[in-house]
PDB file of N, CA and C in Angstrom:
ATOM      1  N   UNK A   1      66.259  13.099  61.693  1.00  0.00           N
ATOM      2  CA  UNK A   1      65.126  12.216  61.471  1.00  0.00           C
ATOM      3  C   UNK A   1      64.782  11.523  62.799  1.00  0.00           C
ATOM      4  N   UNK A   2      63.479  11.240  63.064  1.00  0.00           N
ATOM      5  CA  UNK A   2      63.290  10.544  64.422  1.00  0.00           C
ATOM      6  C   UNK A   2      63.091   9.230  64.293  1.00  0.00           C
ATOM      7  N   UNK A   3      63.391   8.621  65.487  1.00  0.00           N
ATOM      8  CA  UNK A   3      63.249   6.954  65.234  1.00  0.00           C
ATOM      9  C   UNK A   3      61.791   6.791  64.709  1.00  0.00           C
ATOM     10  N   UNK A   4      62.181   5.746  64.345  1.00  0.00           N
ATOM     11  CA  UNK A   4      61.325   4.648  63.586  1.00  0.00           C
ATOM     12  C   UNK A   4      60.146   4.453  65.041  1.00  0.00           C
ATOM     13  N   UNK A   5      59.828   4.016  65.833  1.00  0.00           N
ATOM     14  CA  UNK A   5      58.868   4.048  66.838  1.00  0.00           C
ATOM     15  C   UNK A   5      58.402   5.379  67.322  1.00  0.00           C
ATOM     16  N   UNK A   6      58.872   6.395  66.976  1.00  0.00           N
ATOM     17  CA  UNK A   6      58.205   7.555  67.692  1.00  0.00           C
ATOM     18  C   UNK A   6      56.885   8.511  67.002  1.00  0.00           C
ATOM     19  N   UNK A   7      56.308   8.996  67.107  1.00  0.00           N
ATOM     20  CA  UNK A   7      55.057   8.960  66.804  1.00  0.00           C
ATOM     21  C   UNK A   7      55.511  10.604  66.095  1.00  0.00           C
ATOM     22  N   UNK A   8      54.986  10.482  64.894  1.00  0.00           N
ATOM     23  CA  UNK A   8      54.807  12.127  64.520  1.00  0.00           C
ATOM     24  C   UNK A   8      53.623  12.671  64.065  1.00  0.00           C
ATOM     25  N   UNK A   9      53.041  13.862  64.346  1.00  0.00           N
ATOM     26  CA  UNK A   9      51.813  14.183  63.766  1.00  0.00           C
ATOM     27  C   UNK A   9      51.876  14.920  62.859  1.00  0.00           C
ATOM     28  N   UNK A  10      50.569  15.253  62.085  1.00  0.00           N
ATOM     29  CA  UNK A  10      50.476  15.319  61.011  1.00  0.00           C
ATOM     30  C   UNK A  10      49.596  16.594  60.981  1.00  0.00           C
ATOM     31  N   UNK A  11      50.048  18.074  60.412  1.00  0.00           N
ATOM     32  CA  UNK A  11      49.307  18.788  60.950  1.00  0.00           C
ATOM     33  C   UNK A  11      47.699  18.593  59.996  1.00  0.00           C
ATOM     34  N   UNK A  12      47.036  19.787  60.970  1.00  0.00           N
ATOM     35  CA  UNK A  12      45.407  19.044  60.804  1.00  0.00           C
ATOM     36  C   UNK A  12      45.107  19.192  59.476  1.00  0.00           C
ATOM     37  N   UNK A  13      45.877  20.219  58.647  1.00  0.00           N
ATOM     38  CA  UNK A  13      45.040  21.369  57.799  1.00  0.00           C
ATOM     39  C   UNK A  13      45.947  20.095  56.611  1.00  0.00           C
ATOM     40  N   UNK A  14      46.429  18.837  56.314  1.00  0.00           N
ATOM     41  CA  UNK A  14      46.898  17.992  55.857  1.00  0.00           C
ATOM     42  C   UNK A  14      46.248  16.970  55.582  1.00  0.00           C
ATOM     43  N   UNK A  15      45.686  16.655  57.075  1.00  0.00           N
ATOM     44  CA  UNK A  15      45.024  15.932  57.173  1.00  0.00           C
ATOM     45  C   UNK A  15      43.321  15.876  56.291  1.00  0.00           C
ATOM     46  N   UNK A  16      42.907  17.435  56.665  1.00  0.00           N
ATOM     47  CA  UNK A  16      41.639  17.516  55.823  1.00  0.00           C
ATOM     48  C   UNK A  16      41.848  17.504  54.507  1.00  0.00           C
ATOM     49  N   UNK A  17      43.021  18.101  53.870  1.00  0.00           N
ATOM     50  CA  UNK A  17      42.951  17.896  52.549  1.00  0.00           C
ATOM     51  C   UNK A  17      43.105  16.626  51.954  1.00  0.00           C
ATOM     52  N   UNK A  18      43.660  15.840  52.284  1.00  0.00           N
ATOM     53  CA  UNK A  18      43.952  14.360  52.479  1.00  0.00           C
ATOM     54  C   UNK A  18      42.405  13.592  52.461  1.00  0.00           C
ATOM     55  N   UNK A  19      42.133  13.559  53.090  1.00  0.00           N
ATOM     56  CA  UNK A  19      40.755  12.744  53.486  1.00  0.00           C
ATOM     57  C   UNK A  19      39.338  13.905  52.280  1.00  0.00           C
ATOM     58  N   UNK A  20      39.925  14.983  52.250  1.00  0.00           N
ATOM     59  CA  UNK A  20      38.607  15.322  51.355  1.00  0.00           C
ATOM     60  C   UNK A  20      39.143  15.124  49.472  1.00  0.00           C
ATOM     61  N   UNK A  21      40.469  14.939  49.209  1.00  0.00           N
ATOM     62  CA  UNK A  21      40.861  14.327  47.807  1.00  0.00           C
ATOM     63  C   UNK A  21      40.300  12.745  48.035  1.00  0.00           C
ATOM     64  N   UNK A  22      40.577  11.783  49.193  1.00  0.00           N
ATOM     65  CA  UNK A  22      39.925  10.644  48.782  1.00  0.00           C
ATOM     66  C   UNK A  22      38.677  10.872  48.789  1.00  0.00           C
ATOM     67  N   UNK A  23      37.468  11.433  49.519  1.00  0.00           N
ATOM     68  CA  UNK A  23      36.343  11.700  49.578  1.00  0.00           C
ATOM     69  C   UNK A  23      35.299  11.800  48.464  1.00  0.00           C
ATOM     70  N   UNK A  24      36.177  12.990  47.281  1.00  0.00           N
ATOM     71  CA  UNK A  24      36.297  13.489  45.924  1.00  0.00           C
ATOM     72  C   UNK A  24      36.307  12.143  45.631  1.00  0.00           C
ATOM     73  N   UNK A  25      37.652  11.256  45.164  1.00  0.00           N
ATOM     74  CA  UNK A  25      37.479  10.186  44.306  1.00  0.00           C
ATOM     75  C   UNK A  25      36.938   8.986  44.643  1.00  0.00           C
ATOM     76  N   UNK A  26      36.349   9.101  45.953  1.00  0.00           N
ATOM     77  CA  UNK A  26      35.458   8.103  45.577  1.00  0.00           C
ATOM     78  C   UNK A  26      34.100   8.599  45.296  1.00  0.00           C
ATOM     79  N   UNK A  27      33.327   9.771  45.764  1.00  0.00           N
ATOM     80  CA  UNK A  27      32.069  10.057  45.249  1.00  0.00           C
ATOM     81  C   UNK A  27      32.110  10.134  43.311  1.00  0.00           C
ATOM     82  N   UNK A  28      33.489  10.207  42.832  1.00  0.00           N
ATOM     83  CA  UNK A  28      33.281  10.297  41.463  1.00  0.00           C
ATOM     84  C   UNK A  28      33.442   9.515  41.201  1.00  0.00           C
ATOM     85  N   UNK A  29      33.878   7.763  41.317  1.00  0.00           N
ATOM     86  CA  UNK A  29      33.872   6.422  41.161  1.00  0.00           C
ATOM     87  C   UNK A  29      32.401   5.978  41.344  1.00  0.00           C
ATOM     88  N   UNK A  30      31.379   6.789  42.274  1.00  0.00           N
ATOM     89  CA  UNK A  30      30.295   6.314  42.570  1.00  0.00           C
ATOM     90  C   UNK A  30      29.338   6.844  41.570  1.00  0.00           C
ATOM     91  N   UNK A  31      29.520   8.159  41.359  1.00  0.00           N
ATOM     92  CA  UNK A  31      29.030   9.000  40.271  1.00  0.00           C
ATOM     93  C   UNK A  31      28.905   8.357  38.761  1.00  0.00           C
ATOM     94  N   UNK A  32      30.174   7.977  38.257  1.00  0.00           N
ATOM     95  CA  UNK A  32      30.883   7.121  37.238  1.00  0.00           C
ATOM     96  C   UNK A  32      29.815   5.738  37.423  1.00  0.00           C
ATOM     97  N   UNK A  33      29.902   4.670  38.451  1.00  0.00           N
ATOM     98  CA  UNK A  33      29.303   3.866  38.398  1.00  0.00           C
ATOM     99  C   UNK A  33      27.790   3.549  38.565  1.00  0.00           C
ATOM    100  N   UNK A  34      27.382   4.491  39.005  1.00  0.00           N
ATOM    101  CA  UNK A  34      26.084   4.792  38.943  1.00  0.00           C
ATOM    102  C   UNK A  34      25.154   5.408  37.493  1.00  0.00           C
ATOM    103  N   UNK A  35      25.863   6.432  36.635  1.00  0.00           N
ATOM    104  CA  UNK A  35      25.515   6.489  35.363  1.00  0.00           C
ATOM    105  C   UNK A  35      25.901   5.885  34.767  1.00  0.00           C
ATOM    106  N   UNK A  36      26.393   4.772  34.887  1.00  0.00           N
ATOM    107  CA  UNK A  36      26.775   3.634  33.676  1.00  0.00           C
ATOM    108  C   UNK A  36      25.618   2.657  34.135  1.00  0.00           C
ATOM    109  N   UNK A  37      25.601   2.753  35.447  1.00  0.00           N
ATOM    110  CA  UNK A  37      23.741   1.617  35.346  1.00  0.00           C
ATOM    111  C   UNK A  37      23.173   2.760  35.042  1.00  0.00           C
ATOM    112  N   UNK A  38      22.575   3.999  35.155  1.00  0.00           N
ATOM    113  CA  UNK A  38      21.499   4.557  34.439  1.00  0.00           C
ATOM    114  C   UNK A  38      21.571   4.321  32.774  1.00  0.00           C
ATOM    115  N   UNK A  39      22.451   4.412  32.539  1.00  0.00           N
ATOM    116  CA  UNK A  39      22.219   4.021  30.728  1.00  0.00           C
ATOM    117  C   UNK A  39      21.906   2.907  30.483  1.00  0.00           C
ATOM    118  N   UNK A  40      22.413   1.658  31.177  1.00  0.00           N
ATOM    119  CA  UNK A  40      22.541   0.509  30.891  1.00  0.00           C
ATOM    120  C   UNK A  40      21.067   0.314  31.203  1.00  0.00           C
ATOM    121  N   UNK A  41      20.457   0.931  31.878  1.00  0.00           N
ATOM    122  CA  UNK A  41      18.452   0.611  32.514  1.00  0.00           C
ATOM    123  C   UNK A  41      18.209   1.440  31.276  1.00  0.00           C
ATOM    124  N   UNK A  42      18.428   2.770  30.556  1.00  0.00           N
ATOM    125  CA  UNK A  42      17.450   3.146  30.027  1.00  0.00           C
ATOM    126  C   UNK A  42      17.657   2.279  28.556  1.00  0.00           C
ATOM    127  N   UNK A  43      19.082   1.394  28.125  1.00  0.00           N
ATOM    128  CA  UNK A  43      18.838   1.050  26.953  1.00  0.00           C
ATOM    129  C   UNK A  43      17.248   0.006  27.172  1.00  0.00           C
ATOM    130  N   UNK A  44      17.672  -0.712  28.141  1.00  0.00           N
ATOM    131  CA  UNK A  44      16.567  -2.323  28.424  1.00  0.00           C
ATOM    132  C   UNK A  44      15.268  -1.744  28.401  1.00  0.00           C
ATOM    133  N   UNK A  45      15.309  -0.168  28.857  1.00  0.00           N
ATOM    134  CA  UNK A  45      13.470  -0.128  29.020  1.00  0.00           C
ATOM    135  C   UNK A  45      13.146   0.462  27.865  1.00  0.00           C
ATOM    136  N   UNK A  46      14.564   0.900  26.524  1.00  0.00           N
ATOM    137  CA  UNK A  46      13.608   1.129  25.091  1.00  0.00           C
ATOM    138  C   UNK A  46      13.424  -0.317  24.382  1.00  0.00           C
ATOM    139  N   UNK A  47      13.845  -1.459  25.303  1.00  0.00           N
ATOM    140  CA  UNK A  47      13.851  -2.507  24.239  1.00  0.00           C
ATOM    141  C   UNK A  47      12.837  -3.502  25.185  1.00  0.00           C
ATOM    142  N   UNK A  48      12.248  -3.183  25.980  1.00  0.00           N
ATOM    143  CA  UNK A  48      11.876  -4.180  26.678  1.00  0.00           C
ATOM    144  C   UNK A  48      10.583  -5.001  25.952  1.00  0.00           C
ATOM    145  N   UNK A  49      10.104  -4.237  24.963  1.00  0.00           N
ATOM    146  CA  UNK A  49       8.709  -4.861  23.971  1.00  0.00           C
ATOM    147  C   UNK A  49       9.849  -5.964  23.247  1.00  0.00           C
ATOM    148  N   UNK A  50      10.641  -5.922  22.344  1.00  0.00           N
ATOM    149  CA  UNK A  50      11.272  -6.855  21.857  1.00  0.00           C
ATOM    150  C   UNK A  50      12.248  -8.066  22.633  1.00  0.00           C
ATOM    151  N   UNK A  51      12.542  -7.531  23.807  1.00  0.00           N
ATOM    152  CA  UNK A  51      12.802  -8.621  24.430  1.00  0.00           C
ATOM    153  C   UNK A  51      11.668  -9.912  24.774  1.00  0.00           C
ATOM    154  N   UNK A  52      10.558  -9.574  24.876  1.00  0.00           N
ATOM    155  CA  UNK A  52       9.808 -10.383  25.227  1.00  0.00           C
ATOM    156  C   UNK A  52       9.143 -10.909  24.245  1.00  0.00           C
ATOM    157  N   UNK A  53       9.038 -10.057  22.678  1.00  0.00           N
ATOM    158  CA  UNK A  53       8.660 -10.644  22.068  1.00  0.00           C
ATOM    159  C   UNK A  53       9.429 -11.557  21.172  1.00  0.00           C
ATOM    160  N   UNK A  54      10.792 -11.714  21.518  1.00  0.00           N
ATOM    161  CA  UNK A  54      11.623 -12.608  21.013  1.00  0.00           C
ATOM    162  C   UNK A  54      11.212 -14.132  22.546  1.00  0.00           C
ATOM    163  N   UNK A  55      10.885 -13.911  23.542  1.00  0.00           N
ATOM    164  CA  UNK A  55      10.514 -15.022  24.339  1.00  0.00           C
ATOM    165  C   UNK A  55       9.389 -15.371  24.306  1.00  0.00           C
ATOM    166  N   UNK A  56       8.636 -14.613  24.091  1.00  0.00           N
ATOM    167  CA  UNK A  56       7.315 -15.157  23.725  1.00  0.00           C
ATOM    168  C   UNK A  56       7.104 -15.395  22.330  1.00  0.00           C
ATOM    169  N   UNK A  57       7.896 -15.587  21.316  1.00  0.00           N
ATOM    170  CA  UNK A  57       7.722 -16.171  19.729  1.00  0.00           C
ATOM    171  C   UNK A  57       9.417 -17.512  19.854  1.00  0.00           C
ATOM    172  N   UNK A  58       9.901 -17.526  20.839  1.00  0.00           N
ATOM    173  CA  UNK A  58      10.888 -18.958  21.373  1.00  0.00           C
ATOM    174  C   UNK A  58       9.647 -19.859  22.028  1.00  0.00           C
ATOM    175  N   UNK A  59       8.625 -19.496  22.772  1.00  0.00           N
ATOM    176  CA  UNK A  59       8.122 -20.721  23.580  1.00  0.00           C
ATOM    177  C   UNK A  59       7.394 -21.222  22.594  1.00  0.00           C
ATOM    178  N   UNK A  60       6.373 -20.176  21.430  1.00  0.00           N
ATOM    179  CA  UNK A  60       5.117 -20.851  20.468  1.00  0.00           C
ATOM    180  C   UNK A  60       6.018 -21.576  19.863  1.00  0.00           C
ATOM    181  N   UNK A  61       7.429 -21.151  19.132  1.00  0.00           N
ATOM    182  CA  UNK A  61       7.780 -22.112  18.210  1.00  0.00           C
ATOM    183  C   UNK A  61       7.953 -23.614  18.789  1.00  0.00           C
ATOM    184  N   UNK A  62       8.664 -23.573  19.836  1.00  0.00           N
ATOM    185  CA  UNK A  62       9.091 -24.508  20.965  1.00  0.00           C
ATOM    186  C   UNK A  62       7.451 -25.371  20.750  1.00  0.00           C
ATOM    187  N   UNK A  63       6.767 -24.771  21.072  1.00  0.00           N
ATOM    188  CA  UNK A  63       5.213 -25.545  21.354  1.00  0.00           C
ATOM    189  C   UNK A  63       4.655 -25.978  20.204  1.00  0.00           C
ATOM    190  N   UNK A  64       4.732 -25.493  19.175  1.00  0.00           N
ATOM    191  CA  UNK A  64       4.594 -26.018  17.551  1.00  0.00           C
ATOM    192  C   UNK A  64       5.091 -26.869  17.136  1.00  0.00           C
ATOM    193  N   UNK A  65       6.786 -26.656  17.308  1.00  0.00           N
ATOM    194  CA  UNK A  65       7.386 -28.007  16.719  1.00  0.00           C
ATOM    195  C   UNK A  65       6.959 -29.369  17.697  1.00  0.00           C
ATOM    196  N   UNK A  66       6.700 -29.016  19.039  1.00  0.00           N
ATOM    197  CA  UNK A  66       6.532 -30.106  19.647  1.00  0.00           C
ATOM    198  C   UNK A  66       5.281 -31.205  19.099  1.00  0.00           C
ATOM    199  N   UNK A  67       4.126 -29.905  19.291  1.00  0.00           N
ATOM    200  CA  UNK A  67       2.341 -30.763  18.547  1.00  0.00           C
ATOM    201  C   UNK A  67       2.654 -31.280  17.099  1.00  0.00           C
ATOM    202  N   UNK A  68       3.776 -30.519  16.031  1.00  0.00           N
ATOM    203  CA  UNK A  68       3.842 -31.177  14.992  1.00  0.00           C
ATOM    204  C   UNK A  68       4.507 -32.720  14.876  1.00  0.00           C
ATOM    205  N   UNK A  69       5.516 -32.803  16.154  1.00  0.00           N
ATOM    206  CA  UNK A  69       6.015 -34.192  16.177  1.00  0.00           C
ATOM    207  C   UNK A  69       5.459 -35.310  16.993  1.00  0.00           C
ATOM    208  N   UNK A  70       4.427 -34.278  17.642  1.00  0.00           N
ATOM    209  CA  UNK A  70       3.190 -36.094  18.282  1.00  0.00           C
ATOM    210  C   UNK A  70       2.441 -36.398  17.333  1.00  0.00           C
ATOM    211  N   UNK A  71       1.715 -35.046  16.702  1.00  0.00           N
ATOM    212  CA  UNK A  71       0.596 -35.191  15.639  1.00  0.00           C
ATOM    213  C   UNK A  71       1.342 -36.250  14.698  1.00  0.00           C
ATOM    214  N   UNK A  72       2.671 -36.203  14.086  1.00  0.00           N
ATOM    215  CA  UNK A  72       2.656 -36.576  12.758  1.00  0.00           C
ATOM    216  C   UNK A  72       3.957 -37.791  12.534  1.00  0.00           C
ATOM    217  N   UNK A  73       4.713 -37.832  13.974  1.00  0.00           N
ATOM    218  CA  UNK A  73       5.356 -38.483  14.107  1.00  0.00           C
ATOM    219  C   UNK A  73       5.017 -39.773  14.496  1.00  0.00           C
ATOM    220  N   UNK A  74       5.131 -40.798  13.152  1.00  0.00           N
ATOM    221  CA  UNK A  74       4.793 -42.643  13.491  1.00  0.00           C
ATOM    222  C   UNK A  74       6.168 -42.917  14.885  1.00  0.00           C
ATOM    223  N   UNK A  75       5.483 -44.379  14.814  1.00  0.00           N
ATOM    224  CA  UNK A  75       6.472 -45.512  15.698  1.00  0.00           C
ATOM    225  C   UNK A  75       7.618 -45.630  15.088  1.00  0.00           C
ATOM    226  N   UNK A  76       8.969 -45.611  15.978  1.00  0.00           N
ATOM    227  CA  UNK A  76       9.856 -45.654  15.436  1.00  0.00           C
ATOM    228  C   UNK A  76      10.186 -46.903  14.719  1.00  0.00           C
ATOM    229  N   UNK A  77      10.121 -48.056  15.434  1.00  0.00           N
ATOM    230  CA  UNK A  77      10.129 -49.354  14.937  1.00  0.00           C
ATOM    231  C   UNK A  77      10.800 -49.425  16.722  1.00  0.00           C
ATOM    232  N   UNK A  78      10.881 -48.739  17.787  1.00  0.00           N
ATOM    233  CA  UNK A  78      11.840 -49.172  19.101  1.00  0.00           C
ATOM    234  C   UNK A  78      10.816 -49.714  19.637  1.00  0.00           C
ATOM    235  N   UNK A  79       9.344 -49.283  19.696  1.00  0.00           N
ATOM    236  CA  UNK A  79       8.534 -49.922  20.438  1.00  0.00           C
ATOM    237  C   UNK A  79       8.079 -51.182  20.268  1.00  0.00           C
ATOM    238  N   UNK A  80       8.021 -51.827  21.406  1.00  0.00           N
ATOM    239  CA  UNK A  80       7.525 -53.602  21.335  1.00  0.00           C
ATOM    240  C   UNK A  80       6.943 -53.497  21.302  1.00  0.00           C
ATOM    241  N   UNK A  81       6.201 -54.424  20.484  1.00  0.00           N
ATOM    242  CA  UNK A  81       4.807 -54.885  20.102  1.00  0.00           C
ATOM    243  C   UNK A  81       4.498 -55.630  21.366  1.00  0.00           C
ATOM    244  N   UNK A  82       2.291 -55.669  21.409  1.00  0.00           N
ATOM    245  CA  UNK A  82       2.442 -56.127  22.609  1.00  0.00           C
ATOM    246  C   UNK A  82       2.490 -57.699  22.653  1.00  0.00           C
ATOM    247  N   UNK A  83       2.728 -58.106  24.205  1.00  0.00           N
ATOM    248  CA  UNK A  83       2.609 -59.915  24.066  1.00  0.00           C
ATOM    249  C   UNK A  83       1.621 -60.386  24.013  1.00  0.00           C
ATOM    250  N   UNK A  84       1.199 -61.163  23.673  1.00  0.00           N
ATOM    251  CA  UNK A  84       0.504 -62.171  23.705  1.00  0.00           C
ATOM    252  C   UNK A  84       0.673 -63.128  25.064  1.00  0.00           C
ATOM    253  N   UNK A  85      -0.585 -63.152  25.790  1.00  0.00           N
ATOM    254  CA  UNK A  85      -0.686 -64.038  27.161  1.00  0.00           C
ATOM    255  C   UNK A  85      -0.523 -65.539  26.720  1.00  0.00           C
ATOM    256  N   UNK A  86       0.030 -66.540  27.342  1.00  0.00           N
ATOM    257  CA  UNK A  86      -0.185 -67.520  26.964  1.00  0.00           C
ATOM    258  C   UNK A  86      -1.032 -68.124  27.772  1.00  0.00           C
ATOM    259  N   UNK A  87      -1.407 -67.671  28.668  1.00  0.00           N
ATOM    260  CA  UNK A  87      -2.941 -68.516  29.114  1.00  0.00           C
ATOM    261  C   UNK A  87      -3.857 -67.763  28.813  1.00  0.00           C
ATOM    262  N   UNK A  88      -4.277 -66.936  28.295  1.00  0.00           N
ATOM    263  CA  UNK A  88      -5.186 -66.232  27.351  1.00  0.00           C
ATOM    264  C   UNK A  88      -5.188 -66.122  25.879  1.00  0.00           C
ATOM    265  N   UNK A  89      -6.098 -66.925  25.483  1.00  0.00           N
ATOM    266  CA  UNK A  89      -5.815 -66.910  23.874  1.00  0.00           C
ATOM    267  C   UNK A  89      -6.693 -65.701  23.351  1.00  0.00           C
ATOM    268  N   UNK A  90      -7.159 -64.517  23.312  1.00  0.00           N
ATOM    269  CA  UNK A  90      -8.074 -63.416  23.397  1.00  0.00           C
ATOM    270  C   UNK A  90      -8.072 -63.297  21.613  1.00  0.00           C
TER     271      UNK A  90
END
């Protein structure tokens, strides 16, 4: 066995197989992660009418209940009545 500091090489035809198995797993990690966003885009673009029409039927309700509680909602009893000036008897 040779020391620990001395340099050994590695023949070439090792080397390429080496570097083209990682090569392989990562283009199929990329492969892999790349058709998992293609599905994940084509579910959103069969649903994309109902997505919006669940946000656009959240803001009307949002905007309804609001006009129904200025329209119809009295004074609580929190608001002060106003003062009366005392150098103005009006």
């Amino acid at each position: 066995m040779a020391p620990m500091g001395e340099y050994q090489p590695i023949p070439l035809d090792d080397e390429k197989q080496s570097d083209a198995s990682a090569w392989g797993r990562r283009i199929r990690h990329l492969d892999d992660f790349y058709h998992h966003q293609a599905q994940t885009a084509g579910r959103l673009c069969q649903h994309w009418v109902w997505l919006v029409h669940v946000a656009l039927l959240s803001v009307s309700t949002t905007l309804f209940a609001l006009a129904f509680c200025l329209h119809y909602g009295g004074s609580s009893g929190l608001v002060a009545p106003p003062q009366s000036s005392i150098y103005c008897k009006c």
